[in-house]
Protein backbone atom coordinates (compact mmCIF):
# COMPACT_ATOMS: atom_id res chain seq x y z
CA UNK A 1 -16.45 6.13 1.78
CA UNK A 2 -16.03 7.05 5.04
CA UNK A 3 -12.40 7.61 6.50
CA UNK A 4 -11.82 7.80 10.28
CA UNK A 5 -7.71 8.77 10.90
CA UNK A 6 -6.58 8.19 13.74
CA UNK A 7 -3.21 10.92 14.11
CA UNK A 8 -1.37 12.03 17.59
CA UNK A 9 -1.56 16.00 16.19
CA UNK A 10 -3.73 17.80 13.87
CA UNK A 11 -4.12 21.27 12.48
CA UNK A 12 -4.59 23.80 13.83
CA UNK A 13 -2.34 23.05 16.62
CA UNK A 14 0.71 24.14 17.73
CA UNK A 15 2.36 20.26 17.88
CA UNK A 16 1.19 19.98 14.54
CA UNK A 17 4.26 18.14 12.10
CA UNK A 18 4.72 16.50 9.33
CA UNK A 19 2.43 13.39 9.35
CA UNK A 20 -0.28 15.95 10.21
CA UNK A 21 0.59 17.58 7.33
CA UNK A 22 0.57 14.65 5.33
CA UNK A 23 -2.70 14.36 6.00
CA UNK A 24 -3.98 17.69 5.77
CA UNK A 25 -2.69 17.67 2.17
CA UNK A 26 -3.85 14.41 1.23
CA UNK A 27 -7.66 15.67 2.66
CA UNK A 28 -7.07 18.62 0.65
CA UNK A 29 -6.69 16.83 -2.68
CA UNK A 30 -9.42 13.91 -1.79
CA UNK A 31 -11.79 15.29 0.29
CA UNK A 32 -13.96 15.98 -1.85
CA UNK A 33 -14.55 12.73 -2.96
CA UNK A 34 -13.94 10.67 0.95
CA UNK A 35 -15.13 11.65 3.98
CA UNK A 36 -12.83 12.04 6.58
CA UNK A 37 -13.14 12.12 10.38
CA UNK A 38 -10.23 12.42 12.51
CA UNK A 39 -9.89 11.64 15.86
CA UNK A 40 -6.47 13.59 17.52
CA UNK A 41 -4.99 14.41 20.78
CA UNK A 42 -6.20 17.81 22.63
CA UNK A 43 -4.78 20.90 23.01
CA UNK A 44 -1.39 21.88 25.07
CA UNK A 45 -0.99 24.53 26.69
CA UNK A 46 0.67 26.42 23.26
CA UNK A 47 -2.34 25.95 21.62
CA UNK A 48 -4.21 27.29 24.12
CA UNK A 49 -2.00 30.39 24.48
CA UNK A 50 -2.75 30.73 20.67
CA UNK A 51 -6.07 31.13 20.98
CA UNK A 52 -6.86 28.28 18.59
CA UNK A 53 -10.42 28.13 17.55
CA UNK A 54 -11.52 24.61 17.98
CA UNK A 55 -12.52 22.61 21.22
CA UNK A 56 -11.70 19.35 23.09
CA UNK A 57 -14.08 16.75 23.15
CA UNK A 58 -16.06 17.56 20.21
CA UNK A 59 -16.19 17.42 16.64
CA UNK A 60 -15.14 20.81 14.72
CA UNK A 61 -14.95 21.43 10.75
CA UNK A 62 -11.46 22.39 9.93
CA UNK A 63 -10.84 22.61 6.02
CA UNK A 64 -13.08 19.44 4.65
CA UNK A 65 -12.35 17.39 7.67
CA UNK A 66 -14.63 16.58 10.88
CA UNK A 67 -11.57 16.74 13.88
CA UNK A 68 -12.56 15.47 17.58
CA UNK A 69 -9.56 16.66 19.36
CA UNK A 70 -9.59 14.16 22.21
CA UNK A 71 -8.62 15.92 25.61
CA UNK A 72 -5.82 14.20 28.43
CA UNK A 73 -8.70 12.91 30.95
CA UNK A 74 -10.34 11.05 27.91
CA UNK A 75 -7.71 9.39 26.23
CA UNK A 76 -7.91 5.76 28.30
CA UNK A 77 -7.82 2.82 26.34
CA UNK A 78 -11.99 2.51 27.16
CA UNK A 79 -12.95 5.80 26.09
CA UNK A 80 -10.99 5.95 22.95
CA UNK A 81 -12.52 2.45 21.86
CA UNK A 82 -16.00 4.06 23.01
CA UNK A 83 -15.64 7.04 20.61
CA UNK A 84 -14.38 5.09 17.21
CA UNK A 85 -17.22 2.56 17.75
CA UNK A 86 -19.59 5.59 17.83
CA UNK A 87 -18.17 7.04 14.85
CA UNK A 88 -19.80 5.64 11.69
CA UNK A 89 -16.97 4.24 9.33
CA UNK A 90 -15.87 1.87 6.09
CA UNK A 91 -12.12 2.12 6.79
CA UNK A 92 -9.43 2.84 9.96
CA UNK A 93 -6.50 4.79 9.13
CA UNK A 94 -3.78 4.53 11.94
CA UNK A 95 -1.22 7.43 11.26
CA UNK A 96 1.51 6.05 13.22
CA UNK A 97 3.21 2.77 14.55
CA UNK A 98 4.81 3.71 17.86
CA UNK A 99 2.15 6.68 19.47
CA UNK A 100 1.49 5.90 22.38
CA UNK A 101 -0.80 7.92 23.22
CA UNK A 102 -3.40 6.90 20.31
CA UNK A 103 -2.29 4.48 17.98
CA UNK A 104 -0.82 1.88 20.42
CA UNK A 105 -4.68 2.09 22.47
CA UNK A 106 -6.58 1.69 18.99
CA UNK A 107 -4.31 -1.25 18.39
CA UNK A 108 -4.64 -2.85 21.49
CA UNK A 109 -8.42 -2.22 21.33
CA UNK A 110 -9.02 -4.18 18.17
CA UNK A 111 -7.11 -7.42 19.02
CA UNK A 112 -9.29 -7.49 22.17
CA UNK A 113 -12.19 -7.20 19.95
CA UNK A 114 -13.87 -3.58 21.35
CA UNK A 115 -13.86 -1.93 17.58
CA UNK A 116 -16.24 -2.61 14.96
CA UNK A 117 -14.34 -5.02 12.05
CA UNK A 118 -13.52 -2.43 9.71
CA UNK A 119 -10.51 -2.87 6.96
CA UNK A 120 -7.22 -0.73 8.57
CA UNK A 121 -4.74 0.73 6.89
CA UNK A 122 -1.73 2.01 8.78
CA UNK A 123 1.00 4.52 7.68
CA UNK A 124 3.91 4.70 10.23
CA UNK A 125 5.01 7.97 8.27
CA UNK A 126 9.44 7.20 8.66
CA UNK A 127 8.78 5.77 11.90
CA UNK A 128 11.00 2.50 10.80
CA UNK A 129 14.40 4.46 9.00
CA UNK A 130 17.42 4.21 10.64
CA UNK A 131 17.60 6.59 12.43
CA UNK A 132 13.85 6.67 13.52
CA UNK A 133 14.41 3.89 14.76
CA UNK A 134 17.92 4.88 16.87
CA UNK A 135 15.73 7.87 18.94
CA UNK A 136 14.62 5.41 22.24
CA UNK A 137 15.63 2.39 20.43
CA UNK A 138 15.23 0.96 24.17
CA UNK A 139 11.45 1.50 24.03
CA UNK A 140 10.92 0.98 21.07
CA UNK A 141 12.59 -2.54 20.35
CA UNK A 142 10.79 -4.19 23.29
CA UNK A 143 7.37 -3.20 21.96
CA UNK A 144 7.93 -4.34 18.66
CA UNK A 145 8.87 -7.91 20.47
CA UNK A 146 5.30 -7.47 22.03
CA UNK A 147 3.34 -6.69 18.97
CA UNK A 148 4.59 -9.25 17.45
CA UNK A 149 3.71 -11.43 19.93
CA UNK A 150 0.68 -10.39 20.64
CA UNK A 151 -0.46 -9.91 16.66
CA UNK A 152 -1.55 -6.76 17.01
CA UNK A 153 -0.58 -5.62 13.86
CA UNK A 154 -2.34 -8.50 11.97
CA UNK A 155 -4.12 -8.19 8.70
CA UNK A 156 -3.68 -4.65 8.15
CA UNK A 157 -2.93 -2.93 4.45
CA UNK A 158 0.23 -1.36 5.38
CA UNK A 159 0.91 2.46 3.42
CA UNK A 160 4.67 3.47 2.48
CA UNK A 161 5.13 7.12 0.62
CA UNK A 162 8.56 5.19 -1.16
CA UNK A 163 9.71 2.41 -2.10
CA UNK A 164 12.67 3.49 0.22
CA UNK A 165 10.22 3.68 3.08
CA UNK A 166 8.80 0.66 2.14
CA UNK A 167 12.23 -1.29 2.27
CA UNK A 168 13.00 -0.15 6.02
CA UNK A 169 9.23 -1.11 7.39
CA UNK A 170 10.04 -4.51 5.97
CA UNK A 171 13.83 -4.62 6.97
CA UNK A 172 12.01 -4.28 10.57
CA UNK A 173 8.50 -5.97 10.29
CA UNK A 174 9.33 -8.72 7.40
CA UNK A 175 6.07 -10.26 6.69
CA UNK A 176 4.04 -8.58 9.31
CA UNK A 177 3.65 -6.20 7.24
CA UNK A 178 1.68 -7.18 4.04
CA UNK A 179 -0.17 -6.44 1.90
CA UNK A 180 2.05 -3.41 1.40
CA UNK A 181 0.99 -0.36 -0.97
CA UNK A 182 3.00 2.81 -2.12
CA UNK A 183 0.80 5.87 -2.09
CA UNK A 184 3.42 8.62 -2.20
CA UNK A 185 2.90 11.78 0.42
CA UNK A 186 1.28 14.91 -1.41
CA UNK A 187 2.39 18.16 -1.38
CA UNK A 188 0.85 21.29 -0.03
CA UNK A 189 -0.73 23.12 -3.01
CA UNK A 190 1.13 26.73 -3.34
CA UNK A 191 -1.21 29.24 -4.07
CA UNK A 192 -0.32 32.48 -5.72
CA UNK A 193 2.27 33.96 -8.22
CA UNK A 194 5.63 32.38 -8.61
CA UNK A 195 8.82 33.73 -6.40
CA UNK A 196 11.57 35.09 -8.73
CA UNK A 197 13.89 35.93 -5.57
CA UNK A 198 16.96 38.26 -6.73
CA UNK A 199 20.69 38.57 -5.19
CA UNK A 200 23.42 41.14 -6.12
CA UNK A 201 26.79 40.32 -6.74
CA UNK A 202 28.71 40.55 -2.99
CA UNK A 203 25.87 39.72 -1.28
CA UNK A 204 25.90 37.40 2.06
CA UNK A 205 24.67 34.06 0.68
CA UNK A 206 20.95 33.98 2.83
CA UNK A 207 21.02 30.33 4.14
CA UNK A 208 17.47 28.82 6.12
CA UNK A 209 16.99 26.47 8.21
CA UNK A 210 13.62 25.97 8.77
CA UNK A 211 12.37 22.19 10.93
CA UNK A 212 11.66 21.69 14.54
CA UNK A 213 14.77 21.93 16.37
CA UNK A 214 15.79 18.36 17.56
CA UNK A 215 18.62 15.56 17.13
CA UNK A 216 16.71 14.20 14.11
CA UNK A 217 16.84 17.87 12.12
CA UNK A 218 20.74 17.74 12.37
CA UNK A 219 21.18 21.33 13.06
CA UNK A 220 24.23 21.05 14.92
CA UNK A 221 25.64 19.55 11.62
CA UNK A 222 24.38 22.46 9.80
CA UNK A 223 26.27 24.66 12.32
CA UNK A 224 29.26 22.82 11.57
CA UNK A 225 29.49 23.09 8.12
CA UNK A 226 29.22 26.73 7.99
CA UNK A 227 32.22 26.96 10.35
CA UNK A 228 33.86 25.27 7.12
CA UNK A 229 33.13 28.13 4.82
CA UNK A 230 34.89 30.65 3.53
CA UNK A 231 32.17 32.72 1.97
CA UNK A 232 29.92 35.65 3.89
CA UNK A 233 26.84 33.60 5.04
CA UNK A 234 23.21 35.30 6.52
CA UNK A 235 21.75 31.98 8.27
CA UNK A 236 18.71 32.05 9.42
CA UNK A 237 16.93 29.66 11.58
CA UNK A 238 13.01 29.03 11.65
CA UNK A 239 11.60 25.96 14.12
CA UNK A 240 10.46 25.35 17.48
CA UNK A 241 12.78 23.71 19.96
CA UNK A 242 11.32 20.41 21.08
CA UNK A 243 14.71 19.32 22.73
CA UNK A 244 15.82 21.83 24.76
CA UNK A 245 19.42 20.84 25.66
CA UNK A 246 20.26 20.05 21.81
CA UNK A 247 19.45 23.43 21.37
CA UNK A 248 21.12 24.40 24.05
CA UNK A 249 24.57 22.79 22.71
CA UNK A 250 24.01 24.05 18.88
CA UNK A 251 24.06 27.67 20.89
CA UNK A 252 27.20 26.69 21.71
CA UNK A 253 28.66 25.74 18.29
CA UNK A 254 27.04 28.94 16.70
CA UNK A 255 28.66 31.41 19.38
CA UNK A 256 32.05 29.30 17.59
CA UNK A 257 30.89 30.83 14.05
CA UNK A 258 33.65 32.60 12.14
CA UNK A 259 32.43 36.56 11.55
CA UNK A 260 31.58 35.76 7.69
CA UNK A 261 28.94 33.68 8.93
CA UNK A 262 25.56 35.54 11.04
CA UNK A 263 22.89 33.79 12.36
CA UNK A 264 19.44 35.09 13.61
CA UNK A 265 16.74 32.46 15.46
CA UNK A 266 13.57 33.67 14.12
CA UNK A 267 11.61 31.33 15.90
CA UNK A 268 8.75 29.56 14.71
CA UNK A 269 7.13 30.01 11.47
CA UNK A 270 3.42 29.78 10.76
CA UNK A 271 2.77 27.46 8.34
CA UNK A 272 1.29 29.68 6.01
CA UNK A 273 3.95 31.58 5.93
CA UNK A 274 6.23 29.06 5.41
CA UNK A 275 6.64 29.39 1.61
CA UNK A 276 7.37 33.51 2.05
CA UNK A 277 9.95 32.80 4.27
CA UNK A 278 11.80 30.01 2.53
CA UNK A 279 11.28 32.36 -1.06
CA UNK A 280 13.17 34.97 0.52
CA UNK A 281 16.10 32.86 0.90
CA UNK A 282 18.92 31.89 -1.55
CA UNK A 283 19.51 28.15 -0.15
CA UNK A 284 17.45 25.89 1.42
CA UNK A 285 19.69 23.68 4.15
CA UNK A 286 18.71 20.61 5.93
CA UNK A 287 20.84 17.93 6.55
CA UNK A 288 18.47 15.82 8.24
CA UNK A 289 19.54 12.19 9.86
CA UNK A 290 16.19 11.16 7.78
CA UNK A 291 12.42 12.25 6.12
CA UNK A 292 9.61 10.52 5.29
CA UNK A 293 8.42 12.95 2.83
CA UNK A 294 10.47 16.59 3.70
CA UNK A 295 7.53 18.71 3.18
CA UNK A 296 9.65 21.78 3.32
CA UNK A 297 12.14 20.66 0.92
CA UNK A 298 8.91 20.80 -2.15
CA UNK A 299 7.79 24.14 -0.26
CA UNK A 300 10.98 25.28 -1.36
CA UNK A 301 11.89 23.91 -4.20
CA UNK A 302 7.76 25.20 -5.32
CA UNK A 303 9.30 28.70 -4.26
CA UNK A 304 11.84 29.06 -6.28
CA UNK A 305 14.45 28.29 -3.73
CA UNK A 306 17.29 25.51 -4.17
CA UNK A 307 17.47 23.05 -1.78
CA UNK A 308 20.65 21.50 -0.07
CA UNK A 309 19.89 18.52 2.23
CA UNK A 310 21.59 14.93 2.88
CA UNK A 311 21.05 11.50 1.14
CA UNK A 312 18.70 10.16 3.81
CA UNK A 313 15.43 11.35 1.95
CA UNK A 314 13.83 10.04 -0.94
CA UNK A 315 14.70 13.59 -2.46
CA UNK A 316 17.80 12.17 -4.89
CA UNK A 317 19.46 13.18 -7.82
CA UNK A 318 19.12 17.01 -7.21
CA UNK A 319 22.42 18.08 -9.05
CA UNK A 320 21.80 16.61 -12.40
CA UNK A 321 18.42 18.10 -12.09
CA UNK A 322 20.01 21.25 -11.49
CA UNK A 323 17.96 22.40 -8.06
CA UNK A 324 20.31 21.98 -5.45
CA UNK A 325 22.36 18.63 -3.76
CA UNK A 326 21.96 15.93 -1.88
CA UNK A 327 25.00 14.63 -0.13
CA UNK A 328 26.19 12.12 2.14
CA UNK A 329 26.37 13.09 5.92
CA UNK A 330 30.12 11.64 6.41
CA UNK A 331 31.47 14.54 3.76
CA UNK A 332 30.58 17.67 5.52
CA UNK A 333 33.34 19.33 3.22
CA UNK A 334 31.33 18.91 0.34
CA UNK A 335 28.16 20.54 2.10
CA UNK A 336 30.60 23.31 2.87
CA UNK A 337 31.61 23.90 -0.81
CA UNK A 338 28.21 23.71 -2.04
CA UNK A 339 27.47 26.62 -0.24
CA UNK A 340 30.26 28.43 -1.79
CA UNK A 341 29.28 27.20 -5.21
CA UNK A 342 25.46 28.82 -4.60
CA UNK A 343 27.45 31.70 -3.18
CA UNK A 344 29.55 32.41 -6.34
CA UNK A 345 26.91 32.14 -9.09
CA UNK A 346 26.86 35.18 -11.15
CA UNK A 347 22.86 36.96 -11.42
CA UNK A 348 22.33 35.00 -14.44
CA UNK A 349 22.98 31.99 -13.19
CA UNK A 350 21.24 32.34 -9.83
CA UNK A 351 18.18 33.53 -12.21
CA UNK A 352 17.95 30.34 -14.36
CA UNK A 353 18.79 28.18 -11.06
CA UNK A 354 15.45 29.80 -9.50
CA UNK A 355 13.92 28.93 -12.13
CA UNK A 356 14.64 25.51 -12.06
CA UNK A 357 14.06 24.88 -8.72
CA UNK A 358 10.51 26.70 -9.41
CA UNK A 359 9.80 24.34 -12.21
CA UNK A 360 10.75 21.00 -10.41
CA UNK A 361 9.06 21.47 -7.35
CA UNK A 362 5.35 22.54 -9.78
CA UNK A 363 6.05 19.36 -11.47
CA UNK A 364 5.81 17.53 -7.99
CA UNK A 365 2.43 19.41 -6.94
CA UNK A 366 0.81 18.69 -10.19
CA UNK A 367 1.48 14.71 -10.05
CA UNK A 368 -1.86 12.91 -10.32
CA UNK A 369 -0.32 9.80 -10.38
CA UNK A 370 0.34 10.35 -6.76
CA UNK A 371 -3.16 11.56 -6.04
CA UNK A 372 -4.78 8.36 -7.85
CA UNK A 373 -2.00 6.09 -5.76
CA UNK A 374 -3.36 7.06 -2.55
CA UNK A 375 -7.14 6.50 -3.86
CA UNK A 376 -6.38 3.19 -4.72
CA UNK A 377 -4.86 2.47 -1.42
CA UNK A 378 -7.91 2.95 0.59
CA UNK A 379 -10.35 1.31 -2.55
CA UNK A 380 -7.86 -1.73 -2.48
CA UNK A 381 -7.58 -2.28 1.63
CA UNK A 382 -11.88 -1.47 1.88
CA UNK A 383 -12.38 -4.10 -1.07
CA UNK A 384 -9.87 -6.82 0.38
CA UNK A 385 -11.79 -6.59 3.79
């Protein structure tokens, strides 16, 4: 079977997040057996300042995927239609509800009839939680109106990673979206030996932060909470700012620190060095407003490294598993004495709390029931077509 993905960013780039990701892994585990062509916006101008080794307007090999990164003067509504009907397919896979810049045009394209009939199935990757949906509710509510209207969202199989993500796409779609199927988001596979990590006694508890740094992370929470403990704290901060004056104003809280607490911006990580820096950490800490998947929070929990992040993710149940918490957003006090908890644990006990984290997050990379979900979803939408 032949997969073409439609996805706003792909590796290698610099814009690269989560639902690219998402995909990368998932190509990773199945690519074997589909093939998969992906059709993505160009390169920025970080990219290009990274010397990135792949081209606009033409197909490269990157891992066991076939990428056309499509460049800014080819991206009308025409040209995109032009290149998916060129591209032999069985199956459309829209990653995204709201892009503008690709999905909306391949959406728009098929209701006026200019793609081939092939089965879709679209995965708006969180795009419908709560607070998704807050960030330019004002654009975002009167399109919704006009798909509706306009049906261009008909007859689709519709992907959720949860059954939590699959309650707020139907909170905000009702029976537009159907037939529904759960194929969970996959991991990134961690290669390599296991991170024991180690801490003395009297040590500054070494907090991370590590997501791109906008409203939706919550970092200015983050910042706030640590002004609330009474323990020495190393924070460290990994991500690149997409929003500069929220960054801006959590400078401002952090200059407000109390001298038990230091903070360093290390700036962006690469992603393959994402599970070295989180390992060399003692706390993982994101309190973010909401996560489709939270592919950082299994990077560290693979790496040894407990995690403490809010209730908004399908990541539950963390302290009676013994690998971290995850608490409600209106109690920043009990974020605050988590910290101190992780901070007081005598070597022992930070050992066999590793340790658990280590084992919980393996369990979540070896799930084949996962990998055989998302198989099914593309067998099930192709055969239904």
């Amino acid at each position: 079977m032949t997969i073409l993905a439609i996805v706003r960013h792909y590796l290698p780039l610099y814009q690269s997040g989560g639902p690219a990701r998402t995909l990368a892994n998932l190509i990773e585990r199945v690519g074997d057996e589909f093939q998969f062509r992906i059709v993505t916006s160009g390169l920025d101008a970080r990219d290009e300042a990274a010397g990135q080794e792949v081209r606009s307007d033409r197909w490269n090999r990157v891992g066991k995927a076939d990428v056309y990164y499509v460049s800014p003067a080819n991206r009308s509504i025409g040209r995109l239609a032009r290149l998916i009907s060129q591209v032999p397919h069985d199956l459309l896979y829209i990653n995204s509800f709201f892009d503008s810049v690709l999905t909306v045009k391949a959406v728009v394209a098929r209701r006026m009839g200019w793609l081939p009939a092939r089965p879709v199935v679209l995965a708006p990757r969180g795009e419908f939680s709560p607070a998704a949906l807050a960030i330019d509710r004002w654009r975002k509510m009167p399109y919704l109106a006009l798909a509706r209207g306009l049906g261009l969202y008909r007859n689709m199989t519709w992907q959720a990673s949860s059954e939590l993500e699959a309650r707020d796409i139907q909170r905000t779609l009702g029976r537009t979206a159907a037939p529904m199927v759960i194929a969970p988001n996959l991991p990134r596979p961690v290669h390599g030996e296991a991170h024991t990590g180690h801490r003395s006694a009297g040590d500054a508890l070494r907090v991370v932060f590590l997501a791109r740094i906008a409203p939706m992370k919550n970092l200015d929470f983050a910042v706030r909470v640590l002004r609330l403990v009474r323990v020495p704290v190393s924070f460290s901060i990994y991500g690149p700012v997409r929003d500069a004056g929220y960054w801006r104003e959590c400078q401002r809280l952090l200059e407000c620190l109390p001298d038990h607490v230091t903070v360093e911006y290390r700036g962006e990580a690469a992603s393959a060095d994402v599970p070295d820096v989180l390992a060399a950490h003692d706390l993982f800490f994101l309190p973010t407003q909401g996560e489709n998947y939270g592919h950082a929070i299994v990077e560290a929990l693979s790496a040894g490294t407990p995690v403490l992040i809010a209730d908004t993710t399908s990541w539950r149940a963390l302290e009676e598993a013994g690998v971290g918490w995850d608490l409600p957003l209106d109690a920043p006090e009990r974020f605050a004495r988590s910290i101190e908890h992780a901070a007081g644990l005598g070597a022992g006990e930070y050992a066999a709390w590793r340790a658990r984290a280590r084992a919980y997050g393996a369990a979540r990379l070896d799930d084949e029931a996962a990998v055989e979900a998302n198989r099914r979803l593309f067998e099930r939408a192709v055969a239904r077509s």
